[in-house]
N, C-alpha and C. Protein backbone atom coordinates (compact mmCIF):
# COMPACT_ATOMS: atom_id res chain seq x y z
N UNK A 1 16.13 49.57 58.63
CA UNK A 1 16.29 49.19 57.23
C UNK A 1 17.78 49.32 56.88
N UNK A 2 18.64 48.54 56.34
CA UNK A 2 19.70 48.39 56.18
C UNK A 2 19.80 48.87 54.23
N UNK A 3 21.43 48.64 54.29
CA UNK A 3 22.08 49.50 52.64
C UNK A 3 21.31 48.85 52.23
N UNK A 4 21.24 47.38 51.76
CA UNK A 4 20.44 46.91 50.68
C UNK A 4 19.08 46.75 50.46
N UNK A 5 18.16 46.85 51.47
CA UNK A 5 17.05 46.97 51.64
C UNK A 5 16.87 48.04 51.42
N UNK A 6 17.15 49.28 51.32
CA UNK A 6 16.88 50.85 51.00
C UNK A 6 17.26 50.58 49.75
N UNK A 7 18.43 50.51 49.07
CA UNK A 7 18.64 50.39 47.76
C UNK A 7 17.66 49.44 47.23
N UNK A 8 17.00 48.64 47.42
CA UNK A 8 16.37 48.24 46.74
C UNK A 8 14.63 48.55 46.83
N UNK A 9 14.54 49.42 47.81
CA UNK A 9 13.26 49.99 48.05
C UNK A 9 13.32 50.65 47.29
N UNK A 10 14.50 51.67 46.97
CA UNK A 10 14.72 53.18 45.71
C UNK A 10 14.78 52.66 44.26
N UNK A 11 14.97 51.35 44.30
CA UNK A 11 15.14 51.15 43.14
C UNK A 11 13.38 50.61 42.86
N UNK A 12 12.78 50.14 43.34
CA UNK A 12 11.28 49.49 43.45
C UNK A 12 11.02 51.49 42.62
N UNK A 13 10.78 52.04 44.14
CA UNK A 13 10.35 53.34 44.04
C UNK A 13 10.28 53.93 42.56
N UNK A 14 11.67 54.25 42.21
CA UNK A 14 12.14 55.13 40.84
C UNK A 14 11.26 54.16 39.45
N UNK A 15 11.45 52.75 40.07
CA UNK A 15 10.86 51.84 38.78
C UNK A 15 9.55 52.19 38.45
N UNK A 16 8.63 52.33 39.39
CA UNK A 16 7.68 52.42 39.51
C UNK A 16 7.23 53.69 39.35
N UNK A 17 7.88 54.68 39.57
CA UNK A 17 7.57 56.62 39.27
C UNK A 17 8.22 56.70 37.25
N UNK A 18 9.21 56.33 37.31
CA UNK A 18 9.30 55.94 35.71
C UNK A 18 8.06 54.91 35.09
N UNK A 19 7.65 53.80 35.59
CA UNK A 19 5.91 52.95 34.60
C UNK A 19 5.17 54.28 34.68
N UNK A 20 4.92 54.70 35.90
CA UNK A 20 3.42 55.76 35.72
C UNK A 20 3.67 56.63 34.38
N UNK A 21 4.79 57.28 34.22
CA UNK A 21 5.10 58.20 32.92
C UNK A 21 6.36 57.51 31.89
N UNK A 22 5.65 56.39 31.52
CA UNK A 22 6.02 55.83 30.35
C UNK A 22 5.03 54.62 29.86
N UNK A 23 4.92 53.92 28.82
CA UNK A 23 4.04 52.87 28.08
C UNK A 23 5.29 51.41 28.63
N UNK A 24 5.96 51.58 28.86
CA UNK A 24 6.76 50.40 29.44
C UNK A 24 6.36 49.08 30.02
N UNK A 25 6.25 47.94 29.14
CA UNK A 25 5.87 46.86 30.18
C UNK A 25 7.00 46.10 30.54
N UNK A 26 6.84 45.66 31.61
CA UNK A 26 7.70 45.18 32.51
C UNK A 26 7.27 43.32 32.77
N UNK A 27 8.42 42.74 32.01
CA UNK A 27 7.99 41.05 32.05
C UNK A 27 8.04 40.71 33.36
N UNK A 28 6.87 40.56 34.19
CA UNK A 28 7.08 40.11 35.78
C UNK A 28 8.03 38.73 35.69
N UNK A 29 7.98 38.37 35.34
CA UNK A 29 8.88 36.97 35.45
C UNK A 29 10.63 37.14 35.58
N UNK A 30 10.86 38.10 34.60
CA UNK A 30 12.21 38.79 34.91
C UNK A 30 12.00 39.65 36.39
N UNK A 31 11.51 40.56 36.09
CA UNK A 31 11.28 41.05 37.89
C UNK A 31 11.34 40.18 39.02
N UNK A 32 10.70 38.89 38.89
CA UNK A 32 10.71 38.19 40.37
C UNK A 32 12.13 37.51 40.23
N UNK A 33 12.79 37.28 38.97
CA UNK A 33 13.52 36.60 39.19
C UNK A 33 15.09 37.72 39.68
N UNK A 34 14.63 39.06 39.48
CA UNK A 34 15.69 40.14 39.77
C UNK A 34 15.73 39.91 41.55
N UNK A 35 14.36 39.89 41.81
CA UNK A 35 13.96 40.22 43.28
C UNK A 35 14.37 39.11 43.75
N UNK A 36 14.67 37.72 43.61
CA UNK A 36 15.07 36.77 43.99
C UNK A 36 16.60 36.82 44.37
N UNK A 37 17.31 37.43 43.13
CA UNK A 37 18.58 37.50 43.30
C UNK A 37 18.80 38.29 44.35
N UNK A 38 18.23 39.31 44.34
CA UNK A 38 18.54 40.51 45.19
C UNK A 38 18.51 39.92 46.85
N UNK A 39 17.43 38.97 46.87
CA UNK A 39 16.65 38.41 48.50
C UNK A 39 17.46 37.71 48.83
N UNK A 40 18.77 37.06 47.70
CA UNK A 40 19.41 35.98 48.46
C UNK A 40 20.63 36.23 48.40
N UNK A 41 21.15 37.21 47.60
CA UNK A 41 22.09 38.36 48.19
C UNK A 41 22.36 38.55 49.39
N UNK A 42 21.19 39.16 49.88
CA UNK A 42 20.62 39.84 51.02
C UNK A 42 20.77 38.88 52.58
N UNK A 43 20.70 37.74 51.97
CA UNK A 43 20.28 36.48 53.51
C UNK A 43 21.76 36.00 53.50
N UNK A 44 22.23 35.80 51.99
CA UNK A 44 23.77 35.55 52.09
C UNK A 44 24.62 36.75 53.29
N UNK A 45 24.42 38.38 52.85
CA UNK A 45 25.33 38.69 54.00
C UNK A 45 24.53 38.61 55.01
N UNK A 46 23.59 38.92 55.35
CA UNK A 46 23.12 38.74 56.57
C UNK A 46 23.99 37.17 57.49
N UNK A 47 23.66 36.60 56.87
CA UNK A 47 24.04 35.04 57.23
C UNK A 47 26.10 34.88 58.22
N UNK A 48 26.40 36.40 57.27
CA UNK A 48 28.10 36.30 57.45
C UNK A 48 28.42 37.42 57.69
N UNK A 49 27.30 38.22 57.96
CA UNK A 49 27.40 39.32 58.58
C UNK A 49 28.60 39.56 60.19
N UNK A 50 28.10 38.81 60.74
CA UNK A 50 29.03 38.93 62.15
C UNK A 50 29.90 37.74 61.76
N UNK A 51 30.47 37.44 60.98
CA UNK A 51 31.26 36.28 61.00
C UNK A 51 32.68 36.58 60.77
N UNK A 52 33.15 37.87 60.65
CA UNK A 52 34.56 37.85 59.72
C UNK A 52 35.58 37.56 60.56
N UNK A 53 35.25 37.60 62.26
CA UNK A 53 36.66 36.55 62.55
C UNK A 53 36.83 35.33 62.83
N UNK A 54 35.61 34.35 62.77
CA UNK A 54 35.41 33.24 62.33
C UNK A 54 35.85 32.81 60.88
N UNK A 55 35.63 33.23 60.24
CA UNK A 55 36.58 33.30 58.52
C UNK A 55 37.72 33.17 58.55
N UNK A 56 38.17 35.02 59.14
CA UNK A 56 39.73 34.43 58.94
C UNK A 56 40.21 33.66 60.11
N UNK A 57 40.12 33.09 61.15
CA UNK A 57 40.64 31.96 61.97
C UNK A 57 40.35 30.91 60.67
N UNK A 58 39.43 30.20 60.20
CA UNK A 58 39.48 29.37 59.42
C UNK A 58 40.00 29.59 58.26
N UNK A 59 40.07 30.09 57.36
CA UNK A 59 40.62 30.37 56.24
C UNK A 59 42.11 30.71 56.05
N UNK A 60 42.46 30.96 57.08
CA UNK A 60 44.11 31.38 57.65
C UNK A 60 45.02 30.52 58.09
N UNK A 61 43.94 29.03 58.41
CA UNK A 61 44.31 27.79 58.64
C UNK A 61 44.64 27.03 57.21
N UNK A 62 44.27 27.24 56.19
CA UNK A 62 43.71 26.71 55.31
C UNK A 62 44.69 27.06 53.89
N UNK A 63 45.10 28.06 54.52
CA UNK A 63 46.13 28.92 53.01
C UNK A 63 47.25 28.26 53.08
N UNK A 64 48.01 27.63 52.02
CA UNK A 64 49.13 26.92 51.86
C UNK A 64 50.24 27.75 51.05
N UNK A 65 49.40 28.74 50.30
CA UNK A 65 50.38 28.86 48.98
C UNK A 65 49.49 30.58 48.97
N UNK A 66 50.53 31.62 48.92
CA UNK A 66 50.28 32.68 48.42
C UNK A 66 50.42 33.19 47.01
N UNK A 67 49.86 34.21 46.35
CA UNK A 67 50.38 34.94 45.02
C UNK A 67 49.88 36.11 45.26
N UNK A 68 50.75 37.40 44.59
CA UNK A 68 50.44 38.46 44.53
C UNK A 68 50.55 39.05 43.24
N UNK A 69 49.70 40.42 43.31
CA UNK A 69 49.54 40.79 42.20
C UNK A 69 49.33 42.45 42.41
N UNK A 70 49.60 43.14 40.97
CA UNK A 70 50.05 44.60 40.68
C UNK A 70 48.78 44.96 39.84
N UNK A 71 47.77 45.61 40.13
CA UNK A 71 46.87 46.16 38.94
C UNK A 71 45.79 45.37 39.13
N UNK A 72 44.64 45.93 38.54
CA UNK A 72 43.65 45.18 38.50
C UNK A 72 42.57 45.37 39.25
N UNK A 73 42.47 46.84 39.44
CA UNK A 73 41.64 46.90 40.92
C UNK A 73 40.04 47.43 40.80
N UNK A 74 40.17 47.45 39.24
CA UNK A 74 38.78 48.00 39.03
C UNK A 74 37.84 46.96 38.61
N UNK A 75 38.61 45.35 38.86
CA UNK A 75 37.40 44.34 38.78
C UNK A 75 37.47 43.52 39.51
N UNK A 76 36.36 43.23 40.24
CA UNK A 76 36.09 42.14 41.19
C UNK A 76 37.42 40.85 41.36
N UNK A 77 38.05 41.79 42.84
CA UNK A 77 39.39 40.36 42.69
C UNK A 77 40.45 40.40 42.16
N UNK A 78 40.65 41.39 40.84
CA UNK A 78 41.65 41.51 40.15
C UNK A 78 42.26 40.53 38.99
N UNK A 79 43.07 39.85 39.35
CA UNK A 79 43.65 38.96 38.42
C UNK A 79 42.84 38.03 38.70
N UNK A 80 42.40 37.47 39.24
CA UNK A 80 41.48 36.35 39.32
C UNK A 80 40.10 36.81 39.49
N UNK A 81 39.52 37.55 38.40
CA UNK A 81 38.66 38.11 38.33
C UNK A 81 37.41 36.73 38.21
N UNK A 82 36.03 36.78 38.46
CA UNK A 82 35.48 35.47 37.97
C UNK A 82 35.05 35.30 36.76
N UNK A 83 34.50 37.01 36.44
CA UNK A 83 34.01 37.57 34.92
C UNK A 83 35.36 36.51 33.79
N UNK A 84 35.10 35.66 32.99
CA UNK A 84 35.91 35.63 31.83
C UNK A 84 35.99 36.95 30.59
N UNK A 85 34.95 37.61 30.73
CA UNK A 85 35.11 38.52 29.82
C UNK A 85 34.72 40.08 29.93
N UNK A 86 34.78 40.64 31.13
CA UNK A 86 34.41 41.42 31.72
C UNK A 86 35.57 42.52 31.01
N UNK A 87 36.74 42.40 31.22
CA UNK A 87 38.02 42.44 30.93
C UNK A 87 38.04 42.91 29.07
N UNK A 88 37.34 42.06 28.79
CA UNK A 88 37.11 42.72 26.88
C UNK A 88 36.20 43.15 26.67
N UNK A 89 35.21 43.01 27.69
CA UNK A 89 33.77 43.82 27.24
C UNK A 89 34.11 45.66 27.26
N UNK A 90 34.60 45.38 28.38
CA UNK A 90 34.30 46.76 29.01
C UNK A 90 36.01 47.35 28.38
N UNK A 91 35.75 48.45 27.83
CA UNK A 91 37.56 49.46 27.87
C UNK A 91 37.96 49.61 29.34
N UNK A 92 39.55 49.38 28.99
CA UNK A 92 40.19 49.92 29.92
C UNK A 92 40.61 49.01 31.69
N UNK A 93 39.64 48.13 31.49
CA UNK A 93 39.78 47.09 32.45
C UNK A 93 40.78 46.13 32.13
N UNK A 94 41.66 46.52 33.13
CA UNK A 94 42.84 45.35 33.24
C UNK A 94 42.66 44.43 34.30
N UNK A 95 42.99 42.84 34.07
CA UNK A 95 43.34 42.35 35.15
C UNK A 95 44.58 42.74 36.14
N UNK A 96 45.46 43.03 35.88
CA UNK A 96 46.57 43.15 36.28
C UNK A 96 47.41 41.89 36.14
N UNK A 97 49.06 41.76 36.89
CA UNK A 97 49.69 41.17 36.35
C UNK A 97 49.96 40.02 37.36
N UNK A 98 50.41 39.05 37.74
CA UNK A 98 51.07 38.24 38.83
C UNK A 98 52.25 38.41 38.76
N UNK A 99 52.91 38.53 40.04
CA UNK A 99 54.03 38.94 40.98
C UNK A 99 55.31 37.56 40.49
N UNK A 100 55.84 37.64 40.39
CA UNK A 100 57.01 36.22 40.53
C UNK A 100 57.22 36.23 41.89
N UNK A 101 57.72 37.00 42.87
CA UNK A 101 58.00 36.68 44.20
C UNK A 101 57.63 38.03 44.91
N UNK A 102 57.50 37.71 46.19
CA UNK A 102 56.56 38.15 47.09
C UNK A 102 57.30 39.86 47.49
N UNK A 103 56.20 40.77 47.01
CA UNK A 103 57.56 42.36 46.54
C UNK A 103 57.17 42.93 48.01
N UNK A 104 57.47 43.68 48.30
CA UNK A 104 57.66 44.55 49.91
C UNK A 104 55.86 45.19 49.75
N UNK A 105 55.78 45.15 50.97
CA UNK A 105 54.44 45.72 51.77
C UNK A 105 54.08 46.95 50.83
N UNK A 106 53.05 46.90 50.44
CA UNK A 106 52.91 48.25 49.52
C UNK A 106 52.74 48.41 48.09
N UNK A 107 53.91 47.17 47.35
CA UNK A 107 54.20 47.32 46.10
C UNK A 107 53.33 46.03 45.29
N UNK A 108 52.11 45.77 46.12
CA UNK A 108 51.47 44.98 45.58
C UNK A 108 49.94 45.43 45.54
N UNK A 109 48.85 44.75 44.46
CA UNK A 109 47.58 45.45 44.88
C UNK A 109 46.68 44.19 45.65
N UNK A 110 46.80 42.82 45.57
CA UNK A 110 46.12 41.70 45.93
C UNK A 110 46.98 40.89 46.56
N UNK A 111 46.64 40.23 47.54
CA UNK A 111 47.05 38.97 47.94
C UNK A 111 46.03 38.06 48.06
N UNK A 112 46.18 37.04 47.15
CA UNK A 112 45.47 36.09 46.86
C UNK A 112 46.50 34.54 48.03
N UNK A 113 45.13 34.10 48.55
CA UNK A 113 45.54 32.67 49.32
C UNK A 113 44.85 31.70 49.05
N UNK A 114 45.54 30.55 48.84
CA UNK A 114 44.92 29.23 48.13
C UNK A 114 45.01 27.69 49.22
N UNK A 115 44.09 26.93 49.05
CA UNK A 115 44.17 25.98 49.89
C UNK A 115 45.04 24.53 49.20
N UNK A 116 44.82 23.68 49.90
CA UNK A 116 46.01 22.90 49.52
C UNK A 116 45.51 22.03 48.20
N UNK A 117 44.32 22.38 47.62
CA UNK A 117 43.82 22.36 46.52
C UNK A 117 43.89 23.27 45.58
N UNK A 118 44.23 24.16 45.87
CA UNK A 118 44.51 25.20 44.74
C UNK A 118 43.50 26.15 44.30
N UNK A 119 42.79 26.27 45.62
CA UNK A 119 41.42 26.82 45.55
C UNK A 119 41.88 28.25 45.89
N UNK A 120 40.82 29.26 45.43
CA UNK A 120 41.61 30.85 46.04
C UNK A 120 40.13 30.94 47.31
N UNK A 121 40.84 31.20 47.80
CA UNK A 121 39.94 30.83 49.50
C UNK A 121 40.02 32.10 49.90
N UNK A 122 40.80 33.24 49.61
CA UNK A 122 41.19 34.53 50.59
C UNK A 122 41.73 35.30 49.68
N UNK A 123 41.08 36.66 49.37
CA UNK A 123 41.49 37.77 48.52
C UNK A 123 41.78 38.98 49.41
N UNK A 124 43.27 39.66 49.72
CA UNK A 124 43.28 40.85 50.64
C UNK A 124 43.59 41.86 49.41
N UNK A 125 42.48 43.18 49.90
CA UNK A 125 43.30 43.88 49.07
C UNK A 125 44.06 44.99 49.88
N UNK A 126 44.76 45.55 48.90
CA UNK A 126 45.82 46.66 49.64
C UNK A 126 45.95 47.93 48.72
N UNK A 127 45.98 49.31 49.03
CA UNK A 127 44.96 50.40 48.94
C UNK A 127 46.38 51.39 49.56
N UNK A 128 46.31 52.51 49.00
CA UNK A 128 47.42 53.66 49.57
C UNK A 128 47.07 53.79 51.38
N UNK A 129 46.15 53.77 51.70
CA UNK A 129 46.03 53.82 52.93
C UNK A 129 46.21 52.21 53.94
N UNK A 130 46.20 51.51 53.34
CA UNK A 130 46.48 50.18 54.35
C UNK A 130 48.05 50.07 54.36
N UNK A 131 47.82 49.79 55.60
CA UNK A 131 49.53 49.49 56.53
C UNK A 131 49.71 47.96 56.86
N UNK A 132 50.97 47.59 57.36
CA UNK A 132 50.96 46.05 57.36
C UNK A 132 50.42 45.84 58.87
N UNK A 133 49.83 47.19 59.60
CA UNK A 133 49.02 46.70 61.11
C UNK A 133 47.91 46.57 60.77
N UNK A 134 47.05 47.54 59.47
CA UNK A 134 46.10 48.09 59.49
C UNK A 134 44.89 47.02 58.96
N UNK A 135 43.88 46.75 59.37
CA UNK A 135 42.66 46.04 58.73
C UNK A 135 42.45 46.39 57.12
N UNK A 136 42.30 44.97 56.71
CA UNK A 136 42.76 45.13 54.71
C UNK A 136 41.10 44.74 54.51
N UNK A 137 40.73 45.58 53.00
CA UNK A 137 39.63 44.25 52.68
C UNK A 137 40.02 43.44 52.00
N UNK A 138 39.09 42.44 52.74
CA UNK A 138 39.23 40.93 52.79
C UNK A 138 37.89 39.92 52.06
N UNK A 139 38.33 39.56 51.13
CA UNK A 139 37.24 38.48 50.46
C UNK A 139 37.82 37.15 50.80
N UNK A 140 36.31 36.35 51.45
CA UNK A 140 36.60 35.19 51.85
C UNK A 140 35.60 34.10 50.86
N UNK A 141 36.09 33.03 50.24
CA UNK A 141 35.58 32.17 49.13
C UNK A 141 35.34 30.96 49.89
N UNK A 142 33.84 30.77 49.67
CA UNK A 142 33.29 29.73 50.27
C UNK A 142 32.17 28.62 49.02
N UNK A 143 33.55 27.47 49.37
CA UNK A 143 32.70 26.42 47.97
C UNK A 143 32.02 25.71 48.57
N UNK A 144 30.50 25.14 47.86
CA UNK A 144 29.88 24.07 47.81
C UNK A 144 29.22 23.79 46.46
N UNK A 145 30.09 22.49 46.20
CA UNK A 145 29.69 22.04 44.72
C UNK A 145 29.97 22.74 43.68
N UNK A 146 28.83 23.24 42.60
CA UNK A 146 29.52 24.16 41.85
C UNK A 146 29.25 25.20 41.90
N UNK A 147 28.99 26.14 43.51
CA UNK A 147 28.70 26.86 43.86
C UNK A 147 30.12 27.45 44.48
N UNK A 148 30.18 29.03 44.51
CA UNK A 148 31.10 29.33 45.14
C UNK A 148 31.13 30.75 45.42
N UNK A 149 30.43 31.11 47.30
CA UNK A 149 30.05 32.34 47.36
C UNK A 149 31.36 33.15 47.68
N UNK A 150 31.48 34.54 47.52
CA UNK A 150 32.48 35.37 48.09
C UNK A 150 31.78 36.63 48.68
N UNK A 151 32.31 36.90 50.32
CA UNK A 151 32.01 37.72 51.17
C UNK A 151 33.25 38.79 51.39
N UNK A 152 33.10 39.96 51.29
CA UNK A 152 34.05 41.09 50.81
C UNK A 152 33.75 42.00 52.42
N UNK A 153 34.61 41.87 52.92
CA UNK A 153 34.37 42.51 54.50
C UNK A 153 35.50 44.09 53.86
N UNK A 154 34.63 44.74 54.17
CA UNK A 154 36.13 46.31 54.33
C UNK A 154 36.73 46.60 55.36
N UNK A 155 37.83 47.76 55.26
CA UNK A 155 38.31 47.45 56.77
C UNK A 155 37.95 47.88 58.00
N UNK A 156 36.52 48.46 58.02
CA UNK A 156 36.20 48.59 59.25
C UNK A 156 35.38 47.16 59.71
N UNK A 157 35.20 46.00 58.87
CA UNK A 157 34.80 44.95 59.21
C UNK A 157 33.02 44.54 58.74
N UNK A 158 33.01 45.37 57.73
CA UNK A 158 31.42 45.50 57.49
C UNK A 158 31.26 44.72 56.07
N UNK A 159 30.66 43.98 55.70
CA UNK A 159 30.39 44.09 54.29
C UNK A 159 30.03 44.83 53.60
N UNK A 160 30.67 44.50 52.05
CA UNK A 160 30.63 45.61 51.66
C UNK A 160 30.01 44.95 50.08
N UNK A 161 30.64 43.68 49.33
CA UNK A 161 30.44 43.05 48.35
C UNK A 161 29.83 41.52 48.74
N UNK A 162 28.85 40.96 48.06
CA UNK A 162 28.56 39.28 48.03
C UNK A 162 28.19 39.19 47.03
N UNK A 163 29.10 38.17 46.82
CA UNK A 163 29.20 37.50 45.34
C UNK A 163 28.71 35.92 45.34
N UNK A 164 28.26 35.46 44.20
CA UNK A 164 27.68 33.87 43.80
C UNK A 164 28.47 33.80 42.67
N UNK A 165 28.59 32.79 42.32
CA UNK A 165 29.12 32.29 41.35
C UNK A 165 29.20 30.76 40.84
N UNK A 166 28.40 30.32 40.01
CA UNK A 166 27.83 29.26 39.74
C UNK A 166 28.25 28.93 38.55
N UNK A 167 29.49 27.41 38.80
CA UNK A 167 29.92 27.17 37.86
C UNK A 167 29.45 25.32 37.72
N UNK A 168 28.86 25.59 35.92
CA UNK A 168 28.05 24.06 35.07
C UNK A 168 29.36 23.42 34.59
């Protein structure tokens, strides 16, 4: 049984030990549609699970244009966060700022890479402990239509985040 399959067994579990000692009804229709999200979460990393040096060989091909950025590390991505309002909902969440030119190893928190569309295809982040040898995490952005998943490898190469994002 893997992280998310346990987390979501504990979360079944606790749901269910909280109904017995409470009057709580629970709209199944929201539930299946939680459990849905969760299942395809789930097949998403599975799916890109062993893939992260297939990614970056492709995606490394693909980057035309870099930007970096200072701050921002407490939301998904940073400055190019996907949340539009995550940032005013919540205190204290900054995006952070964009870089004018490219500052020395260290003095940045994101490197964002874009394709020759202007797409952000590759998010590295960089952390007091990453070195310019050392394995960064790495979010890799994969579009179809107005779909656009992101796979968050850490640096021992594992996933760690999968993201959807579905834009009407």
């Amino acid at each position: 049984m893997d992280n998310f399959e346990r987390m979501l067994n504990e979360l079944q579990q606790s749901a269910m030990e909280q109904m017995k000692n409470s009057n709580i009804q629970i709209d199944k229709n929201k539930l299946n549609s939680f459990k849905y999200i969760i299942s395809e979460l789930v097949s998403i990393r599975n799916e890109f699970a062993s893939k992260l040096s297939q990614l970056q060989n492709s995606k490394e091909k693909e980057i035309v244009t870099f930007e970096y950025s200072k701050g921002g590390e407490t939301l998904h991505r940073g400055y190019y966060c996907p949340s539009l309002v995550l940032d005013l909902i919540v205190g204290n969440f900054k995006r952070g700022k964009l870089l004018k030119r490219k500052p020395d190893f260290g003095k940045y928190s994101y490197e964002y890479g874009f394709d020759a569309d202007n797409r952000l295809i590759r998010v590295k982040g960089v952390n007091e402990f990453t070195t310019p040898v050392s394995r960064f995490d790495e979010e890799f952005l994969i579009y179809s239509d107005d779909i656009v998943l992101g796979v968050e490898f850490n640096n021992m190469g594992h996933i760690d985040v999968v993201s959807k994002c579905t834009y009407l």
